[in-house]
Protein backbone atom coordinates (compact mmCIF):
# COMPACT_ATOMS: atom_id res chain seq x y z
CA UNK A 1 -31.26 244.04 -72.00
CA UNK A 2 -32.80 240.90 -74.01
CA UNK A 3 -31.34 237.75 -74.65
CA UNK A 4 -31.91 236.92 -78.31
CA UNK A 5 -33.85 233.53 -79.16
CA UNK A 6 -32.41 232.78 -82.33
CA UNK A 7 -28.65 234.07 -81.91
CA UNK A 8 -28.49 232.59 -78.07
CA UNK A 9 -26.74 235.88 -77.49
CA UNK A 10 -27.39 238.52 -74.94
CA UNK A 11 -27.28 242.53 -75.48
CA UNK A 12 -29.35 245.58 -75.58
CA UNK A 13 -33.08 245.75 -76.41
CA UNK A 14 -32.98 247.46 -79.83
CA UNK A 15 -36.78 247.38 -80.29
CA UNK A 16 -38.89 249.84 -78.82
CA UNK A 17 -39.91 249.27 -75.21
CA UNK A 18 -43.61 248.68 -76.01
CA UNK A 19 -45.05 247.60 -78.91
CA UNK A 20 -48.80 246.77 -80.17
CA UNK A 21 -49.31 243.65 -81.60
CA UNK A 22 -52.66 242.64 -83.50
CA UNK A 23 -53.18 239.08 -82.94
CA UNK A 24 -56.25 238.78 -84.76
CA UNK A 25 -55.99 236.15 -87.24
CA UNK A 26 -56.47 237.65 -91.38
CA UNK A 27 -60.73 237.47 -92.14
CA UNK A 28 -60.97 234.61 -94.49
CA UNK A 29 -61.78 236.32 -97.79
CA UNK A 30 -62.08 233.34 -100.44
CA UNK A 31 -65.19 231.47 -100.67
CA UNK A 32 -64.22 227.57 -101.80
CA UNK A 33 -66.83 225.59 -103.33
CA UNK A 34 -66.32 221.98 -104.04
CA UNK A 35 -68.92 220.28 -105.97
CA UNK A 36 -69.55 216.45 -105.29
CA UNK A 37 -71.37 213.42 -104.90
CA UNK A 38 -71.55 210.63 -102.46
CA UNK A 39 -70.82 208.51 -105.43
CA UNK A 40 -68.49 210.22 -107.16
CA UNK A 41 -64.97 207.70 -107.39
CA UNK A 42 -62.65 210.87 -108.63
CA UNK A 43 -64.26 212.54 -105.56
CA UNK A 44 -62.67 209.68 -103.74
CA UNK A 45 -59.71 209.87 -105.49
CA UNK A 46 -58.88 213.43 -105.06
CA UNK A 47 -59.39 212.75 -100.99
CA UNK A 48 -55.67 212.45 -100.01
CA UNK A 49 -55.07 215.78 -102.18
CA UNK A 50 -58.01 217.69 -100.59
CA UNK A 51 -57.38 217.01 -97.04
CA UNK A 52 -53.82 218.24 -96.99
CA UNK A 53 -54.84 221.35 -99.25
CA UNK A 54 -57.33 221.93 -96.43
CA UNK A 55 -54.83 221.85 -93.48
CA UNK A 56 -52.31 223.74 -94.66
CA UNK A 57 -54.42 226.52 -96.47
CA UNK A 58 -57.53 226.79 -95.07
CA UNK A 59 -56.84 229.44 -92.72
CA UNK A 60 -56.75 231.41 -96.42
CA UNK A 61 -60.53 230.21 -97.17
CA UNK A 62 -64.01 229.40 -96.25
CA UNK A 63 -64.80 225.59 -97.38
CA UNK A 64 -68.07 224.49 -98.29
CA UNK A 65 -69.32 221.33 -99.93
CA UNK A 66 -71.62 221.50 -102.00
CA UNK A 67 -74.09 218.28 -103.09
CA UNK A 68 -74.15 218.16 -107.13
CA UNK A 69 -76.79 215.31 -107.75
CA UNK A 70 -74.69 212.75 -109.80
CA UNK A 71 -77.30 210.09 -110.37
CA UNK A 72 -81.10 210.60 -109.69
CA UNK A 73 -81.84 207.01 -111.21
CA UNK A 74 -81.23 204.63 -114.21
CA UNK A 75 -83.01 204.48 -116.94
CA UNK A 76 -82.84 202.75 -120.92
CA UNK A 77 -80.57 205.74 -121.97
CA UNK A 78 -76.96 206.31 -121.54
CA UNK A 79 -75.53 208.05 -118.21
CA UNK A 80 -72.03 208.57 -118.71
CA UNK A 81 -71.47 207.64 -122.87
CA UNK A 82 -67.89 209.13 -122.89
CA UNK A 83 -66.72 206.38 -120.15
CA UNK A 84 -69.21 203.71 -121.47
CA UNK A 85 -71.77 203.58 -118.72
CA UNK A 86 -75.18 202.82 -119.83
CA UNK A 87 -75.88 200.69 -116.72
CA UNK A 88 -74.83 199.72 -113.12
CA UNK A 89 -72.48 197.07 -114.16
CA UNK A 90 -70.39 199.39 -116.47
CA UNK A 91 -69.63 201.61 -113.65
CA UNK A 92 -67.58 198.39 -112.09
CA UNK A 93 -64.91 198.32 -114.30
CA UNK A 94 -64.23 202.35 -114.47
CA UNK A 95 -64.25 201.93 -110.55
CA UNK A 96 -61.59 199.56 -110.37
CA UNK A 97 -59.72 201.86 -112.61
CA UNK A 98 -59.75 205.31 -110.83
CA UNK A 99 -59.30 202.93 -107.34
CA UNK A 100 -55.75 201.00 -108.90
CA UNK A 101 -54.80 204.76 -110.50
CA UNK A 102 -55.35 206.76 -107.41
CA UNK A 103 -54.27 203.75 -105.20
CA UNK A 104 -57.37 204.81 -103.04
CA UNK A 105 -59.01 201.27 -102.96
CA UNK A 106 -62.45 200.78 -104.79
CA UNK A 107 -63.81 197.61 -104.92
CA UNK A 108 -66.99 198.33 -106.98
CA UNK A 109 -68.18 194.72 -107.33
CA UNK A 110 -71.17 196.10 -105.44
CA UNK A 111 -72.64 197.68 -108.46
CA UNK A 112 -72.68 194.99 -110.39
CA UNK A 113 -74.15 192.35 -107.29
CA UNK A 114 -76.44 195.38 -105.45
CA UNK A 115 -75.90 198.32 -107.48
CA UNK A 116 -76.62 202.11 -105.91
CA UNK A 117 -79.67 202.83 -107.38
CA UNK A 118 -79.96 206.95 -106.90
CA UNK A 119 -77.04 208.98 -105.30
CA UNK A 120 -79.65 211.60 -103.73
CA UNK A 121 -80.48 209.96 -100.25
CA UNK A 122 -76.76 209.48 -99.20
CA UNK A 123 -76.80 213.41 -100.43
CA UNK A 124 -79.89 214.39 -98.76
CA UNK A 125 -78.50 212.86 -95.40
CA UNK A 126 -75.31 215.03 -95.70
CA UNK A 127 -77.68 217.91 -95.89
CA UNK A 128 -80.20 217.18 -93.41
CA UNK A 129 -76.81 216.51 -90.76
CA UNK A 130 -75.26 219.79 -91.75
CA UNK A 131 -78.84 222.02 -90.75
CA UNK A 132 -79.35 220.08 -87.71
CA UNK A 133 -75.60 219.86 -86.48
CA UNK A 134 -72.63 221.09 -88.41
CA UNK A 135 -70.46 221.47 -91.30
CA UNK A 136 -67.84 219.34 -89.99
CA UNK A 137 -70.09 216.73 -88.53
CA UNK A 138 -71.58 216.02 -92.30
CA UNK A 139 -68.34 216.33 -94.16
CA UNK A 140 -67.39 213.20 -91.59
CA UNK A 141 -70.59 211.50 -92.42
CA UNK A 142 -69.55 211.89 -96.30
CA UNK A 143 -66.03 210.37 -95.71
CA UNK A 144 -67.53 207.71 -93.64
CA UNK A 145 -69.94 206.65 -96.29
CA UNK A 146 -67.40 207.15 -99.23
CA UNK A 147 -65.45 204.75 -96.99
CA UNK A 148 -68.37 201.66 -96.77
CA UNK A 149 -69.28 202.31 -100.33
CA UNK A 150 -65.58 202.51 -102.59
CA UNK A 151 -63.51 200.73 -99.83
CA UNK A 152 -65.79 198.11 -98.29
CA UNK A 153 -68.17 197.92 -100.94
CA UNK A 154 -71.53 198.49 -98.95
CA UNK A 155 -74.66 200.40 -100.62
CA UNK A 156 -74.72 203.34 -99.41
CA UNK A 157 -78.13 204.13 -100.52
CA UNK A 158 -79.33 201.69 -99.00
CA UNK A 159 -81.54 202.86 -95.60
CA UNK A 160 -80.27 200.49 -93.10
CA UNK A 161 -76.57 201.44 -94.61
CA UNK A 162 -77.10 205.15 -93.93
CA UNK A 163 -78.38 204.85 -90.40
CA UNK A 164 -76.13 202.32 -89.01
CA UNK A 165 -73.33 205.27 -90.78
CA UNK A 166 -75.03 208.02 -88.92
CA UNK A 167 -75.05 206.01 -85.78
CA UNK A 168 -71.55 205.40 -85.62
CA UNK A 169 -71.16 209.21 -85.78
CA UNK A 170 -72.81 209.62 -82.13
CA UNK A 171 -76.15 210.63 -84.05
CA UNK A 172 -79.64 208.87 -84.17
CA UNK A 173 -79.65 207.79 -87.62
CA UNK A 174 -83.25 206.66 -87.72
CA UNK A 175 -84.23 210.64 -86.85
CA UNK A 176 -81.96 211.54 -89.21
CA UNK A 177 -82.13 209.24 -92.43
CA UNK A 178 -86.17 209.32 -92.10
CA UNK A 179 -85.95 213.49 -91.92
CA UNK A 180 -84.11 213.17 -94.84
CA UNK A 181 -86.71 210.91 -96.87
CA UNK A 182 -89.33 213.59 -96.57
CA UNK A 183 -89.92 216.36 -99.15
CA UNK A 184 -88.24 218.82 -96.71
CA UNK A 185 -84.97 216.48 -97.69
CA UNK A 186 -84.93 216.77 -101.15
CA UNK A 187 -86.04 221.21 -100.86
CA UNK A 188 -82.59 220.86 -99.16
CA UNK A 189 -80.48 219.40 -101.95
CA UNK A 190 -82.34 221.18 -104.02
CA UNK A 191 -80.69 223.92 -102.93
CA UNK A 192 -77.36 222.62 -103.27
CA UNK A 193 -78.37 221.57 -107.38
CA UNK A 194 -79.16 225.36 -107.72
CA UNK A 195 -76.27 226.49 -106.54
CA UNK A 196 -73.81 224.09 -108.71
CA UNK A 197 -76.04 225.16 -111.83
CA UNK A 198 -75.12 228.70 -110.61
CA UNK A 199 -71.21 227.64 -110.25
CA UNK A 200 -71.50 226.42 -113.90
CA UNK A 201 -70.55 223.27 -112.69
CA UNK A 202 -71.04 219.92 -115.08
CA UNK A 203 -68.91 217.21 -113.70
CA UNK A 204 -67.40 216.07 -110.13
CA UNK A 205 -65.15 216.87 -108.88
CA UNK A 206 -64.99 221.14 -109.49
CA UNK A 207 -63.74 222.96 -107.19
CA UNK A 208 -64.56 226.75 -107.66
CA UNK A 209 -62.62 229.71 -105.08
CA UNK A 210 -64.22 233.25 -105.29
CA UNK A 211 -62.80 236.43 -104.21
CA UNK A 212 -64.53 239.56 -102.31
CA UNK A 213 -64.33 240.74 -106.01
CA UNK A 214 -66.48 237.64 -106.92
CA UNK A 215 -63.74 236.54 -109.02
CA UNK A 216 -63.02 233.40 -109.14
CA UNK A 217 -60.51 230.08 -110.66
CA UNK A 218 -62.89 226.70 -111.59
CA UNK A 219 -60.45 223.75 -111.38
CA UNK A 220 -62.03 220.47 -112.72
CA UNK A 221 -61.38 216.89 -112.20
CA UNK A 222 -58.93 215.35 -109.81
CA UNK A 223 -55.92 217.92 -110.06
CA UNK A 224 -52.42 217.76 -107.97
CA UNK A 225 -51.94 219.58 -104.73
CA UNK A 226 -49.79 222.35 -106.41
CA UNK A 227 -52.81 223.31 -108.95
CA UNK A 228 -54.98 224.07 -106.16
CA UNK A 229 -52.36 226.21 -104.50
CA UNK A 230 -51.44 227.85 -107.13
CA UNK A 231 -55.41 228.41 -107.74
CA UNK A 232 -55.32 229.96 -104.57
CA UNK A 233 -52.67 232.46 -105.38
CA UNK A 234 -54.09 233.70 -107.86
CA UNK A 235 -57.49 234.59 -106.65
CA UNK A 236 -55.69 236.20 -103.64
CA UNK A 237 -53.44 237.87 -105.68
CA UNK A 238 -50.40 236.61 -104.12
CA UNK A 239 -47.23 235.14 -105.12
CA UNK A 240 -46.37 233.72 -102.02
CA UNK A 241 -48.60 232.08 -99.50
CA UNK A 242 -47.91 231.25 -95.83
CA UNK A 243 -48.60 227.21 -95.27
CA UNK A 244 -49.34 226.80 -91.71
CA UNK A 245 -48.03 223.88 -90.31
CA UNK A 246 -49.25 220.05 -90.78
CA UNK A 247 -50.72 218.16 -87.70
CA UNK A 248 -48.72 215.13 -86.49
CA UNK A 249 -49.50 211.76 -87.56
CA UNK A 250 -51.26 210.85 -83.79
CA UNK A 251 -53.20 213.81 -83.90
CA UNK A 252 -54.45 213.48 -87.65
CA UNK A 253 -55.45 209.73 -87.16
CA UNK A 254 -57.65 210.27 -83.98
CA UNK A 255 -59.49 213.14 -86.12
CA UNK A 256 -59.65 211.24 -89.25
CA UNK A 257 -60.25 207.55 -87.39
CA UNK A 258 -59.11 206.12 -90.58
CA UNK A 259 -56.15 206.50 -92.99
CA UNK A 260 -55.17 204.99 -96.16
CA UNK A 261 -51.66 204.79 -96.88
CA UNK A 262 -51.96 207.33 -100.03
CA UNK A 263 -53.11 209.68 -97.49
CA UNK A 264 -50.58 209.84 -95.29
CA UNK A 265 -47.68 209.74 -98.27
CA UNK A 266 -49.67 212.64 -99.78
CA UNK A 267 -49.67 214.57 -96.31
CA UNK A 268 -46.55 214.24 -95.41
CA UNK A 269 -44.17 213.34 -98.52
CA UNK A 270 -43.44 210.09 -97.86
CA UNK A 271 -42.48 207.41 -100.65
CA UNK A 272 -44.20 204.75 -100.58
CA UNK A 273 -41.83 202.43 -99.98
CA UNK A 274 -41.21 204.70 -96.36
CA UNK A 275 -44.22 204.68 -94.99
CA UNK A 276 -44.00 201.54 -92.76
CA UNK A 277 -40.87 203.41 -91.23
CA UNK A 278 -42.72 206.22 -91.23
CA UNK A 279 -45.83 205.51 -88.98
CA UNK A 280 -43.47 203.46 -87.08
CA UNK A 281 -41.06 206.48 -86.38
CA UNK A 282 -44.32 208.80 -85.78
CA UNK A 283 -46.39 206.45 -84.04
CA UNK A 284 -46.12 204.01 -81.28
CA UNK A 285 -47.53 200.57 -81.43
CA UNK A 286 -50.09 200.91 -78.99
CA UNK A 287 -51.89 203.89 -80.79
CA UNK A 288 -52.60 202.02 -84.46
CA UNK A 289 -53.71 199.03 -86.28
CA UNK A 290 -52.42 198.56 -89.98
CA UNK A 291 -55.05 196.27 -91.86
CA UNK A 292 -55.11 195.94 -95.40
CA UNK A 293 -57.86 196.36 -98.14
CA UNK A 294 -57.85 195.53 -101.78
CA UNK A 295 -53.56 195.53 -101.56
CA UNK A 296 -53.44 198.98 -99.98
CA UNK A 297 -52.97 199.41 -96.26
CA UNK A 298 -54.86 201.48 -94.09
CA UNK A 299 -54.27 202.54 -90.41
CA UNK A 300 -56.79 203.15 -87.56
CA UNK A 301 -56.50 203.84 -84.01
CA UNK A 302 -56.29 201.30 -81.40
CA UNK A 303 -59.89 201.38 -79.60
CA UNK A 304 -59.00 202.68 -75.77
């Protein structure tokens, strides 16, 4: 006899007595690439979209950043002619732009008052974190920094900048940011540049997924969610795809320690003009802060 969980209703066991179940979860057989830079504002952008692609599909695929090298230094030619950027003080402007479009705040005054003079030590940093600790531990570091940089307008490039960053991860920045400064530093970016140029990658952000047949879908600039899920689909070869489910609001902001409101909407399909009632239905008012940046809010967690 069994009494059924769905129906409520009791009867006869019609399934066989004993059954073997394999509860081995599928082997991940897509490779995901996504090509950045510390730097890069439609990197920033594309955040909200990312992490929510990432939680619900990830079981589907192995995800690894990848450093692309957007700026090395300035110099008396053009760096980015199609958007008008010959110098640190044009990037200001196109900043602001991507920051009021995406409604992930930039503030960008920084590059015209202390202006980011090479994107490569933030990037070697990331690199020299992910030998000597984890993937996960310098994908944080790279949110943190995008944070000081776009949001609270700090230069990241900046030495003092990177350690007190790494420091606030639980690391010892000085170890860290000075490991990164030697040649060792840049062998390991290097790296990363080779395998972009292998990618055929020539802008930020790409995201490339490869098969086990190494075939693969390149997606290019900041896309909606349902581009890279339908991405997905078709370099598994599936029409249908099995979204696991999304993390609750408490348990997503004490992983991600910071939150713009775009995030959440994004995450969890919420209107903007809902989300107050939103993190106020999911949330109580002892676990958040709501602060505001640049006209967009942002949550954190309440320090214990």
């Amino acid at each position: 006899m069994i009494c059924d969980l769905e129906t409520g209703v009791c009867g006869v066991a019609g399934e066989e007595e004993m059954e073997l179940i394999d509860f081995n979860q599928p082997k991940k057989t897509i490779e995901v690439y996504y090509v950045t830079d510390p730097i890069c504002s439609h990197c920033w952008a594309i955040e909200p979209v990312l992490r929510r692609f990432k939680e619900q599909y990830g079981h589907y695929f192995n995800f690894h950043p990848v450093m692309g090298g957007l700026l090395e230094k300035w110099h008396d030619g053009p760096i980015d002619p199609a958007n008008g950027i010959y110098k640190p003080a044009d990037v200001a402007p196109h900043w602001r732009e991507v920051g009021k479009h995406s409604r992930m705040p930039i503030d960008g005054s920084l590059m015209v008052d202390n202006p980011i003079q090479s994107s490569f030590p933030p990037s070697r940093v990331y690199k020299v974190i992910q030998k000597n600790h984890s993937d996960a531990v310098a994908y944080e570091y790279l949110r943190r920094a995008r944070e000081e940089l776009f949001a609270f307008n700090k230069n990241i490039s900046d030495i003092s900048v990177m350690i007190e960053i790494v420091n606030k991860l639980g690391l010892d920045g000085e170890t860290i940011v000075n490991e990164a400064e030697q040649p060792a530093g840049q062998q390991l970016l290097n790296e990363d540049f080779g395998l972009a140029r292998s990618l055929g990658v020539r802008g930020f952000p790409t995201i490339v997924m490869i098969n086990e047949e190494n075939k693969g879908v390149k997606i290019v600039g900041g896309r909606p969610f349902e581009s890279y899920v339908d991405g997905l689909k078709q370099v598994l070869n599936m029409e249908e795809l099995q979204p696991i489910q999304l993390p609750s609001l408490p348990s997503l902001l004490e992983k991600e320690k910071l939150l713009f409101s775009k995030e959440i909407e994004v995450m969890y399909d919420v209107d903007q003009s809902d989300i107050n009632a939103f993190v106020e239905k999911e949330l109580s008012p002892a676990q958040y802060q709501v602060k505001e940046i640049l006209g967009e809010s942002y949550f954190i967690p309440t320090i214990k």
